[in-house]
N, C-alpha and C. Protein backbone atom coordinates (compact mmCIF):
# COMPACT_ATOMS: atom_id res chain seq x y z
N UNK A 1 -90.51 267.49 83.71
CA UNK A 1 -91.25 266.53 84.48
C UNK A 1 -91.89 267.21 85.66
N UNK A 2 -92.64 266.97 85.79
CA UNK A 2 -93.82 267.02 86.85
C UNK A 2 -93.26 266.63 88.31
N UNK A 3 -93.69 267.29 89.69
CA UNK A 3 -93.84 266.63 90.67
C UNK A 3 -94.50 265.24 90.78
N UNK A 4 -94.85 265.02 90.02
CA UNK A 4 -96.13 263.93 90.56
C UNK A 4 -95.41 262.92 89.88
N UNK A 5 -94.68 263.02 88.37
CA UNK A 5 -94.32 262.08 87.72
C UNK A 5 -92.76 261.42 88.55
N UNK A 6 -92.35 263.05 89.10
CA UNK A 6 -90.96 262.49 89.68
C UNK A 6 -91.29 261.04 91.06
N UNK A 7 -92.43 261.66 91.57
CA UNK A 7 -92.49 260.88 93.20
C UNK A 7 -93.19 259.51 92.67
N UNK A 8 -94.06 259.36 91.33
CA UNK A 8 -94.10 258.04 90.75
C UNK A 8 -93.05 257.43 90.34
N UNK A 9 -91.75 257.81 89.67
CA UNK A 9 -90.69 257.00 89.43
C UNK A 9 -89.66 256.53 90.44
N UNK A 10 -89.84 257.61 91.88
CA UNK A 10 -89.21 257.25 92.97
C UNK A 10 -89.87 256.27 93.36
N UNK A 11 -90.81 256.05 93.77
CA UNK A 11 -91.56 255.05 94.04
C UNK A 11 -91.65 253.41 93.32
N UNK A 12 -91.87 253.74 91.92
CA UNK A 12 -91.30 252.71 91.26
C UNK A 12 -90.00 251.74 91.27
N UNK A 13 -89.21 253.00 91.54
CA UNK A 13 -87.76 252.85 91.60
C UNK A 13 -87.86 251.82 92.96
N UNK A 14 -88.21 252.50 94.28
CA UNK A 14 -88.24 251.94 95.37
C UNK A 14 -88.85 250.55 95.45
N UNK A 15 -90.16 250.30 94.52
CA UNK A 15 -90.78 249.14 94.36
C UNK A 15 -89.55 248.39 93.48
N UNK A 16 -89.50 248.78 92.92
CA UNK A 16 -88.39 247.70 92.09
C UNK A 16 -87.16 247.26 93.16
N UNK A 17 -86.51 248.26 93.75
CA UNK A 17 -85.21 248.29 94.47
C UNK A 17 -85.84 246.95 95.42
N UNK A 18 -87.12 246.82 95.84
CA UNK A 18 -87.38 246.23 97.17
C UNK A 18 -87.53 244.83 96.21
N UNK A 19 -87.93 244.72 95.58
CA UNK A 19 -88.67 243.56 94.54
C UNK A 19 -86.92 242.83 94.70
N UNK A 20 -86.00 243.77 93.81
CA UNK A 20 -84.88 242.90 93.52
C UNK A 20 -84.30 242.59 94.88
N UNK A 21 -84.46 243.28 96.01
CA UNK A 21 -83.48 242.63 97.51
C UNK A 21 -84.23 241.65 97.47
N UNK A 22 -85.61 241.33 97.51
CA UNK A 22 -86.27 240.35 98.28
C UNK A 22 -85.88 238.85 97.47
N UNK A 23 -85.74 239.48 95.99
CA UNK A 23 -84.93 238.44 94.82
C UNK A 23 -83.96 237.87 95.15
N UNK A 24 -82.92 238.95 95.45
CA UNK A 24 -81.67 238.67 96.01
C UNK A 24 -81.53 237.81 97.45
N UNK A 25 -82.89 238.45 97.99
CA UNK A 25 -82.57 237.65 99.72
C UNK A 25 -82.86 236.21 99.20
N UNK A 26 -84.11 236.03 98.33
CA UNK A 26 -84.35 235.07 98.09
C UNK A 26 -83.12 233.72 97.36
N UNK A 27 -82.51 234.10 96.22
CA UNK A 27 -81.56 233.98 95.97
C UNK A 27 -79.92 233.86 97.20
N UNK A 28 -80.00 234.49 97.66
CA UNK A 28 -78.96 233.89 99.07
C UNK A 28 -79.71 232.94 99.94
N UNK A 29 -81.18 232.69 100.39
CA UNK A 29 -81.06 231.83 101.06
C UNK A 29 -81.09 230.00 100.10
N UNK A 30 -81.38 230.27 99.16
CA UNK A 30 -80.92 229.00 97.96
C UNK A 30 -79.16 228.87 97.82
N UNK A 31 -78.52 229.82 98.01
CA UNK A 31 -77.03 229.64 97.95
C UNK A 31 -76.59 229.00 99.20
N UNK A 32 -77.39 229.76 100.17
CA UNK A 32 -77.04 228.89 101.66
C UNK A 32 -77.23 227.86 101.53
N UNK A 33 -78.60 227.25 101.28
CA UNK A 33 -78.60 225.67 101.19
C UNK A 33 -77.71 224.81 100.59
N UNK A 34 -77.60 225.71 99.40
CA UNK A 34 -76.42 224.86 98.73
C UNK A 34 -75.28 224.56 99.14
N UNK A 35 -74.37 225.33 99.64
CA UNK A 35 -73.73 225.71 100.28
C UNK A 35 -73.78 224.68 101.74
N UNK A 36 -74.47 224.73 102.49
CA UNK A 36 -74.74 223.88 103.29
C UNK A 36 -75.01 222.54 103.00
N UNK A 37 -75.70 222.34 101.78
CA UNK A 37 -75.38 220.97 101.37
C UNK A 37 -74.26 220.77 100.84
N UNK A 38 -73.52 221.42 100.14
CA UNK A 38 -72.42 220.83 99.57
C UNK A 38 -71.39 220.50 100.83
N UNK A 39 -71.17 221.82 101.94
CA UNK A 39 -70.62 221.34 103.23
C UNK A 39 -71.16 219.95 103.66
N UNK A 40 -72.44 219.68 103.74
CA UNK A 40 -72.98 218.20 104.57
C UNK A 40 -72.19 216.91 103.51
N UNK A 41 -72.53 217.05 102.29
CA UNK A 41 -72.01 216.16 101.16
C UNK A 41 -69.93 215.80 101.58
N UNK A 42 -69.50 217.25 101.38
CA UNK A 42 -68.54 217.48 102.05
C UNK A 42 -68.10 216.34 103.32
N UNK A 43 -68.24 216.89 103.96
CA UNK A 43 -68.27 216.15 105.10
C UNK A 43 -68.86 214.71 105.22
N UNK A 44 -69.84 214.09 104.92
CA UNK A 44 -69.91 212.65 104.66
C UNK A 44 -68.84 211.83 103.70
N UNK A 45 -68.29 212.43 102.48
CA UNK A 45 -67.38 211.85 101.87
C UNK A 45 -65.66 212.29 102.86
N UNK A 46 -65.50 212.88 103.48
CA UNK A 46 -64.42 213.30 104.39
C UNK A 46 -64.60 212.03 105.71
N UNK A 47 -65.95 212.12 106.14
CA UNK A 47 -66.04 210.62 107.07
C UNK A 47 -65.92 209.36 106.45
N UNK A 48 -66.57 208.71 105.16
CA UNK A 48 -66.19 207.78 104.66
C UNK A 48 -64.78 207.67 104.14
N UNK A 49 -63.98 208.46 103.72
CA UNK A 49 -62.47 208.37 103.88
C UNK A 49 -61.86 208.24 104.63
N UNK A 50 -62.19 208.49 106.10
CA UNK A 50 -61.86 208.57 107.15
C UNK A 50 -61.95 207.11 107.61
N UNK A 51 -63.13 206.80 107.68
CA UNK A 51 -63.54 205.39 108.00
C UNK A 51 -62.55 204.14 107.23
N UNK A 52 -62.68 204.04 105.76
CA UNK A 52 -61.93 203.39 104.97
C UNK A 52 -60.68 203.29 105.90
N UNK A 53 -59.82 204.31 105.70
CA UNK A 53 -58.83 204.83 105.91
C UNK A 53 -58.58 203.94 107.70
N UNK A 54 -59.31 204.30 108.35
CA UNK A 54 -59.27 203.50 109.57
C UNK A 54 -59.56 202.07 109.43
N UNK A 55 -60.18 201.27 108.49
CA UNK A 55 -60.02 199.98 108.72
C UNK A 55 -59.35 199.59 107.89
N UNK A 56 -58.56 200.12 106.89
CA UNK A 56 -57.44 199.96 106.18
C UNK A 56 -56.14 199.38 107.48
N UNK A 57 -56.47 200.50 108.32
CA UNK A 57 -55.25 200.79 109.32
C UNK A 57 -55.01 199.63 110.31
N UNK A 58 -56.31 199.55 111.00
CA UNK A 58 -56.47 198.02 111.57
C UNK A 58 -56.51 196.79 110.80
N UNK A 59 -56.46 196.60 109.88
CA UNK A 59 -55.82 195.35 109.23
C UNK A 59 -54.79 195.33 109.05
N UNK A 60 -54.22 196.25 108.95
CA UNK A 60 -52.53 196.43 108.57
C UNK A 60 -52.07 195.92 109.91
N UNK A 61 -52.41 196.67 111.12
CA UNK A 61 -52.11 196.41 112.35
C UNK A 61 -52.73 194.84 112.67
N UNK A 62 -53.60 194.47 112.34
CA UNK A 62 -53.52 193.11 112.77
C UNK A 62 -52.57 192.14 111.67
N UNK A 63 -52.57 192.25 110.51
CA UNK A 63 -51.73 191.25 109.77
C UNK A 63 -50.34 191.48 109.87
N UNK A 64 -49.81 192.86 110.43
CA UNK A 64 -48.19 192.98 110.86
C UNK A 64 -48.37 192.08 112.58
N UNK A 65 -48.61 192.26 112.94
CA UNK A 65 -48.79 191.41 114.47
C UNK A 65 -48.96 189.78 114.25
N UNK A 66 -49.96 189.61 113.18
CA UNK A 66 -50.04 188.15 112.99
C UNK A 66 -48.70 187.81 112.35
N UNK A 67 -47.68 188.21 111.54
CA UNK A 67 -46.97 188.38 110.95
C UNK A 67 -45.76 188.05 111.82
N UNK A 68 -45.63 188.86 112.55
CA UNK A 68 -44.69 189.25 114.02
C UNK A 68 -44.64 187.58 115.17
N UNK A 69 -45.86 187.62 114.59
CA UNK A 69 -46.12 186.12 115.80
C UNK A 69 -45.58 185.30 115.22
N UNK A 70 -45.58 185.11 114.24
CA UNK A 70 -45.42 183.64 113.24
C UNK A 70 -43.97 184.06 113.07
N UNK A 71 -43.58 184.92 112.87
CA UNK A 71 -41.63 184.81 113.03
C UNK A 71 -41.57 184.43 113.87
N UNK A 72 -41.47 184.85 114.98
CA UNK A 72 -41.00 184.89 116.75
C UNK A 72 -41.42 183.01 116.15
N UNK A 73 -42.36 182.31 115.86
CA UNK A 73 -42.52 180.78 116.47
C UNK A 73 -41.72 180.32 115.46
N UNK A 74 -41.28 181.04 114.14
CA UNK A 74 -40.37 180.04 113.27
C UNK A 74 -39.42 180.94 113.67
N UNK A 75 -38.79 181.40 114.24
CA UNK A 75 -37.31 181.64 114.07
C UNK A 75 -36.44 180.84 114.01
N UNK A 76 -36.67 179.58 114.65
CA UNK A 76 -35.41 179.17 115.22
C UNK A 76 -35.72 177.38 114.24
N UNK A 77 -36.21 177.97 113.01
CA UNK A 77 -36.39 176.53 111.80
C UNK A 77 -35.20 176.79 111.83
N UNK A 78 -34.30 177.18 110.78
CA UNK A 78 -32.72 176.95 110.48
C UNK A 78 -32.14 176.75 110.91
N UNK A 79 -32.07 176.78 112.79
CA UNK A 79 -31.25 176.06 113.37
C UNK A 79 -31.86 174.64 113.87
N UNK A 80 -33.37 175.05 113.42
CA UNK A 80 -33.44 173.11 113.95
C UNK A 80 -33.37 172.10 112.69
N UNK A 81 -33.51 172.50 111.87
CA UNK A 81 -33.45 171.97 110.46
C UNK A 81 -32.02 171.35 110.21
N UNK A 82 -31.02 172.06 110.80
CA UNK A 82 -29.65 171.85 110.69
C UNK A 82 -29.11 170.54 111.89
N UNK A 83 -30.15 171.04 113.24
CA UNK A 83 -30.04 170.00 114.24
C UNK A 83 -31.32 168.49 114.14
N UNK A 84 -31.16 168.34 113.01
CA UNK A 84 -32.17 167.49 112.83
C UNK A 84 -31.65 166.23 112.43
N UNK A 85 -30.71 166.05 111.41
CA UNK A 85 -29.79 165.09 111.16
C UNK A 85 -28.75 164.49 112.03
N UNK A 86 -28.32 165.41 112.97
CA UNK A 86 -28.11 165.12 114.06
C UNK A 86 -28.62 164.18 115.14
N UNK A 87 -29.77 164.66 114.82
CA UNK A 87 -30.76 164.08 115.80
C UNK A 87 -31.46 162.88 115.53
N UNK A 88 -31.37 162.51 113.95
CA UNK A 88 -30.98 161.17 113.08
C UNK A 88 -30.20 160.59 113.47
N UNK A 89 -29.02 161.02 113.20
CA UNK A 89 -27.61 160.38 114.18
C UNK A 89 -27.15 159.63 115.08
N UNK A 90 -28.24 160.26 116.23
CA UNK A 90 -28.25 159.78 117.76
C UNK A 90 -29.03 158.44 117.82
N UNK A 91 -30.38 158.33 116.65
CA UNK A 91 -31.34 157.45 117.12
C UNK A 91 -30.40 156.39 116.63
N UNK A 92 -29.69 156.64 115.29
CA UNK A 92 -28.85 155.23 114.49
C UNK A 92 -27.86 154.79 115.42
N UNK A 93 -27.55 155.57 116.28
CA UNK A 93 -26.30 155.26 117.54
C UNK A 93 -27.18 154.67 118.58
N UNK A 94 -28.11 154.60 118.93
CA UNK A 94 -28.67 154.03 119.84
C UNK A 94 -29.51 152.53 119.63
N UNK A 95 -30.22 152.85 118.24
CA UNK A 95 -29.94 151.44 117.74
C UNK A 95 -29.47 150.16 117.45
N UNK A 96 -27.33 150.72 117.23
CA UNK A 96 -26.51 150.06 117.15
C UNK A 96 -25.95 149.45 118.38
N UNK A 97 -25.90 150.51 119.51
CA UNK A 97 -25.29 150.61 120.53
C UNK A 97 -25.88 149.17 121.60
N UNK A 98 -27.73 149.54 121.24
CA UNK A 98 -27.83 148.43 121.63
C UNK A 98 -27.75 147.02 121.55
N UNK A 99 -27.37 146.61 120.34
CA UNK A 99 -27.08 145.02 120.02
C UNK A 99 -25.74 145.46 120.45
N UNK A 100 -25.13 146.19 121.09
CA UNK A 100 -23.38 145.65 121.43
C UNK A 100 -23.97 145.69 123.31
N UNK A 101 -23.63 144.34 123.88
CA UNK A 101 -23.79 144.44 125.31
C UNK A 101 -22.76 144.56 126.12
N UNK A 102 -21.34 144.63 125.37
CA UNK A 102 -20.25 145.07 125.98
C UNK A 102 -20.10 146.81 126.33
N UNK A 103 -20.90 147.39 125.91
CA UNK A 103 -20.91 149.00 125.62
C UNK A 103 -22.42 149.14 126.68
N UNK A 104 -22.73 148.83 127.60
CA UNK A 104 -23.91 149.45 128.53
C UNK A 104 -23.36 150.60 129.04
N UNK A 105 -22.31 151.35 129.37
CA UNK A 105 -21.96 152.59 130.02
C UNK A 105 -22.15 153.55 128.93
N UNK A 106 -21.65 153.19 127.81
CA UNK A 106 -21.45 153.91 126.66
C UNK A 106 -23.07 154.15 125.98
N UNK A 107 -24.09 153.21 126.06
CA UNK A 107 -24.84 153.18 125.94
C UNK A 107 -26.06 154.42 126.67
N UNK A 108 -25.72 154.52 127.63
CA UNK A 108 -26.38 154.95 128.91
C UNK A 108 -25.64 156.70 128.79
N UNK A 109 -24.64 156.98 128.20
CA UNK A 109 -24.51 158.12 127.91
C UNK A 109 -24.82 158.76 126.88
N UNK A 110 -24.78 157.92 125.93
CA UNK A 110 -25.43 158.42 124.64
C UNK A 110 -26.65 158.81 124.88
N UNK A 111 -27.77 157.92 125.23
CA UNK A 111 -28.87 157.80 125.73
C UNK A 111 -29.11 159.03 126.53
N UNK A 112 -28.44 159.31 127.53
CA UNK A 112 -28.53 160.95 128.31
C UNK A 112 -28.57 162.02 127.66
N UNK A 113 -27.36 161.93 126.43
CA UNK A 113 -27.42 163.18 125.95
C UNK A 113 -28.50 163.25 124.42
N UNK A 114 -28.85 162.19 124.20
CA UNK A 114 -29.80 162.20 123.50
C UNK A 114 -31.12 162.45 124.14
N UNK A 115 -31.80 161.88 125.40
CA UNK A 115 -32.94 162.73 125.80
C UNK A 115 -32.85 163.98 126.31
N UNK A 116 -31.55 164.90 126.28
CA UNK A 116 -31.50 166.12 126.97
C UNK A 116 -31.50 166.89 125.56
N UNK A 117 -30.88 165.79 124.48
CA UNK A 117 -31.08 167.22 123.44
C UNK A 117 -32.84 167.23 122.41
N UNK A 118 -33.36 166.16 123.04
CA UNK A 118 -34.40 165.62 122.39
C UNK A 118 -35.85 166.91 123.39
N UNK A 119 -35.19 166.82 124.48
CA UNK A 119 -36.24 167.52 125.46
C UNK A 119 -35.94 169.16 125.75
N UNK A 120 -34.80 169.19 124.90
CA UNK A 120 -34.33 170.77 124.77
C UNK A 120 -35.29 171.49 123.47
N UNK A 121 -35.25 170.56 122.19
CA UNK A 121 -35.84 170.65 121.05
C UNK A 121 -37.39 170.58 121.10
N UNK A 122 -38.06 170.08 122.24
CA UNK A 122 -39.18 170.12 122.42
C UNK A 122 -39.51 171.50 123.08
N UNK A 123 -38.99 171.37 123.60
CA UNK A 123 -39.47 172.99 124.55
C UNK A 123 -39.09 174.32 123.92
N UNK A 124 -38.44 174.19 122.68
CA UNK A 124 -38.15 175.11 121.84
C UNK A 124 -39.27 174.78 120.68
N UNK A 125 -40.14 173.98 120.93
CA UNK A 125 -41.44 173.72 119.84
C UNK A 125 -41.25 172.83 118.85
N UNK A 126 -40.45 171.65 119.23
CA UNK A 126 -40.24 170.75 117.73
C UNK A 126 -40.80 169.43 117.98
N UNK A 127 -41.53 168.99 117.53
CA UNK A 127 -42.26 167.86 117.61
C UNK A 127 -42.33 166.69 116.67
N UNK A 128 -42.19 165.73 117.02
CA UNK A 128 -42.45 164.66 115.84
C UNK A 128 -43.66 164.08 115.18
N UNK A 129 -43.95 164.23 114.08
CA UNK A 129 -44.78 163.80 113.28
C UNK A 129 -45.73 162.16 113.22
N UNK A 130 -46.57 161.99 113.74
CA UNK A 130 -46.09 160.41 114.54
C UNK A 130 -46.84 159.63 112.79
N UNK A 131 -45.74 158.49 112.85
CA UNK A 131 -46.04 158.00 111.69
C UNK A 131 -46.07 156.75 111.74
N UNK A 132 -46.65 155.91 111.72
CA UNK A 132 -46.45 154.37 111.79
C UNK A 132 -46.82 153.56 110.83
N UNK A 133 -46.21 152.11 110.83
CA UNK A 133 -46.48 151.14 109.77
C UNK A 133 -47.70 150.36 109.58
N UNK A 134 -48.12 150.56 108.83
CA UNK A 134 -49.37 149.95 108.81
C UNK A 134 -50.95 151.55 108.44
N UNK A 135 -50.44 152.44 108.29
CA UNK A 135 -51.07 153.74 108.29
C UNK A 135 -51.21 154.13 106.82
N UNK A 136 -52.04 154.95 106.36
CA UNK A 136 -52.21 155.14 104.94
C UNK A 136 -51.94 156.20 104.75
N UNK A 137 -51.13 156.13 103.51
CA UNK A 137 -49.92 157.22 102.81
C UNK A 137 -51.21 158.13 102.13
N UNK A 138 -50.96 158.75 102.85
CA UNK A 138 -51.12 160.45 102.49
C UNK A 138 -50.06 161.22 101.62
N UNK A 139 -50.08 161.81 100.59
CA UNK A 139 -49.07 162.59 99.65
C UNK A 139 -49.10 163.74 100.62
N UNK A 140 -50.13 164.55 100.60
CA UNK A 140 -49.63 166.04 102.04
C UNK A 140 -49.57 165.70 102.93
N UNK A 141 -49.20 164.47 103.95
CA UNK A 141 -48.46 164.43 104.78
C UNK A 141 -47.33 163.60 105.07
N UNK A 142 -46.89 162.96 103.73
CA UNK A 142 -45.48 161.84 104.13
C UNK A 142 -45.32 162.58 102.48
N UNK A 143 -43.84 161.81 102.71
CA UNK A 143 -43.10 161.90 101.52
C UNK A 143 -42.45 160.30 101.37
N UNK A 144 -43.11 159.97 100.01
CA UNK A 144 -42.77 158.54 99.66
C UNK A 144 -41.35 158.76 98.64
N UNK A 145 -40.32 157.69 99.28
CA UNK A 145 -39.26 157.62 98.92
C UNK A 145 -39.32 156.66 97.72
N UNK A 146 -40.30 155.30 98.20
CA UNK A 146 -40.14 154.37 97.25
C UNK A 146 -41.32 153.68 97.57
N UNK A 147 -41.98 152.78 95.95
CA UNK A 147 -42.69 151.83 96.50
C UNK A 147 -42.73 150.26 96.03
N UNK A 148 -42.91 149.62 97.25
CA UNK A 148 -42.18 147.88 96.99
C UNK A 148 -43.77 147.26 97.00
N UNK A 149 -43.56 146.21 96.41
CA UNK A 149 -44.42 144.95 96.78
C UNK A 149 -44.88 145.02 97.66
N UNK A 150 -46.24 144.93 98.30
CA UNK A 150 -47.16 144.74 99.62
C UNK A 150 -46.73 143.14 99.71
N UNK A 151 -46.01 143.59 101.11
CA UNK A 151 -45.98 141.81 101.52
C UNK A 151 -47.78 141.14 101.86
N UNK A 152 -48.27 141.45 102.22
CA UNK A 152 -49.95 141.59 102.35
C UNK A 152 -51.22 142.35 101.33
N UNK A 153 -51.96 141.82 101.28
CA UNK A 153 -53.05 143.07 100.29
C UNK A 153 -53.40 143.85 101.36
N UNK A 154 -53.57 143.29 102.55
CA UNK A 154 -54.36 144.66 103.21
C UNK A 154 -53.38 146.15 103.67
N UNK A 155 -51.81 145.66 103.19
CA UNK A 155 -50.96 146.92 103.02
C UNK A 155 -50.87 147.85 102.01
N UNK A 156 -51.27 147.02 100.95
CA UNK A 156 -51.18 148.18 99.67
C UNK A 156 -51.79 149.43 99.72
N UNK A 157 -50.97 150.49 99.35
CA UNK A 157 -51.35 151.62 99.68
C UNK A 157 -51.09 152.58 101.20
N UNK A 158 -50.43 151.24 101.77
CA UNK A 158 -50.36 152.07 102.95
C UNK A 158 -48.51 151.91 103.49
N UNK A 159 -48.31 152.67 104.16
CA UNK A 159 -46.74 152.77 104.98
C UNK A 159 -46.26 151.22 105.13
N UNK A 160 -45.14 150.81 104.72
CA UNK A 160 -44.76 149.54 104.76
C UNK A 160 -43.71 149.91 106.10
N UNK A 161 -42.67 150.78 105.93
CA UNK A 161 -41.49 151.30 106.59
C UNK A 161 -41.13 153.01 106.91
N UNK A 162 -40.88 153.30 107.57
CA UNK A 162 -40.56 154.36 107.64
C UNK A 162 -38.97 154.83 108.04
N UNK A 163 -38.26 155.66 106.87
CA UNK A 163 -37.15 155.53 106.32
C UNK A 163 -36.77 157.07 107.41
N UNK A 164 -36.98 157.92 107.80
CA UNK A 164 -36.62 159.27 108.11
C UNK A 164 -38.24 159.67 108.77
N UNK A 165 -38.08 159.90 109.86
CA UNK A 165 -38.77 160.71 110.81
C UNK A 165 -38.90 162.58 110.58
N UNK A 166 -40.34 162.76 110.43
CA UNK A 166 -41.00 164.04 110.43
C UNK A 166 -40.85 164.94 111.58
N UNK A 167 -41.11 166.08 111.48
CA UNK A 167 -41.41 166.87 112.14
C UNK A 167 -41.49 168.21 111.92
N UNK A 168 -41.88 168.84 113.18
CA UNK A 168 -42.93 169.93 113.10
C UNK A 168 -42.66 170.77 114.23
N UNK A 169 -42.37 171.99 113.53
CA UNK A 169 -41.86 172.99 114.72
C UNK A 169 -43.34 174.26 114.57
N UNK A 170 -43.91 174.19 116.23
CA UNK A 170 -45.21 174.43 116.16
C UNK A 170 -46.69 173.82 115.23
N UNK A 171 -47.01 174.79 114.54
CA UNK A 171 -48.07 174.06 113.36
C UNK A 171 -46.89 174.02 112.36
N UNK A 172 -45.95 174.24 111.85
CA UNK A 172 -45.45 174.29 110.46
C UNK A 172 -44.41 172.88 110.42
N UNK A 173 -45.05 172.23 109.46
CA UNK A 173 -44.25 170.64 109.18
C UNK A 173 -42.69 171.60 107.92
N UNK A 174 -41.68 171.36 109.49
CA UNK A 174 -40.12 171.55 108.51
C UNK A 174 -39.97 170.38 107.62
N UNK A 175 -40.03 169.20 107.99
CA UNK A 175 -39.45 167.82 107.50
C UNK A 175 -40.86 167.05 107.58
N UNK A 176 -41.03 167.03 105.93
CA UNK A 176 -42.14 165.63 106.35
C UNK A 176 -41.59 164.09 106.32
N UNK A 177 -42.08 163.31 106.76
CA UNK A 177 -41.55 161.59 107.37
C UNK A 177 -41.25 161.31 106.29
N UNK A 178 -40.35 160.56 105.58
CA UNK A 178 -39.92 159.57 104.21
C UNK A 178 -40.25 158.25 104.78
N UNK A 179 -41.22 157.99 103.57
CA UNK A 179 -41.39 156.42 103.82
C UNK A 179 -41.95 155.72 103.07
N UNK A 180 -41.77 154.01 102.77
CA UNK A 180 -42.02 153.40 102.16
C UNK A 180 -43.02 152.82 101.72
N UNK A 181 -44.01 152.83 100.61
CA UNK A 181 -45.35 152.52 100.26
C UNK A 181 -45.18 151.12 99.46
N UNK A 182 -46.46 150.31 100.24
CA UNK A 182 -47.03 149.32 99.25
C UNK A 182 -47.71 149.04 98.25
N UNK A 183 -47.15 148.82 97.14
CA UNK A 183 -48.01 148.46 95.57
C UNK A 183 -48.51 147.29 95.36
């Protein structure tokens, strides 16, 4: 080979060598992008998990708290549920007590400790259901024991008597009212 042929194939060589970096540069800056997009892609699905993931978290945190509240106001059903018949008790004793007029002392104590346990039960959240005669029977909100003859038409269908007193500790009805409907 020739001088002349050698410094043409160096040259060639060199043209080629430069051809393929500029290929290659070319080629890395397409990998970068990619690369950088797949990081950006990356990262938006890492924030939307994130996000999810955070309002997952705050609902949890609000429905354990709502949760938390509503115990704390029913805790204390089972013991009023239990002091409730009781509290039946007192009204049938005060009822009786009064057609006897030999018993006014006896009367007058019952009576005491019945508004102290009546106003203890209130302030612990128990309330009565107010139900009266002459009112129209609702199935979700009374419980009909029985139903008689409407002494009247304009009763039928509605509360004749009321047999057992309702109530309601906060919003939640423990005991709904028993009472008597007209047919």
């Amino acid at each position: 080979m020739s001088k002349k042929e050698k410094t043409n194939d160096i040259e060639n060589d060199q043209i080629d060598g430069v051809q393929s970096e500029t290929v290659d540069v070319e080629e890395q800056v397409v990998e970068e992008q990619t690369v950088e997009e797949k990081l950006q892609e990356e990262l938006k699905q890492e924030k939307d998990k994130f996000l999810r993931l955070f309002a997952e978290f705050e609902n949890y945190k609000r429905r354990t708290s709502k949760e938390r509240v509503e115990l704390f106001s029913t805790a204390s059903e089972d013991v009023m549920k239990t002091l409730l018949p009781i509290l039946d008790d007192f009204e049938r004793a005060l009822t009786h007590i009064e057609e006897d007029k030999e018993a006014e002392e006896l009367r007058k104590g019952v009576l005491l400790i019945y508004q102290k346990l009546v106003t203890t039960l209130e302030q612990k959240g128990l309330t009565p259901v107010k139900v009266e005669k002459g009112d129209a029977f609702n199935a979700d909100d009374h419980e009909a024991v029985t139903q008689i003859p409407a002494p009247s038409d304009d009763l039928k269908g509605k509360i004749i008597d009321v047999i057992e007193k309702g109530y309601k500790l906060g919003e939640k009805v423990i005991r709904f009212p028993k009472v008597v409907i007209g047919q």
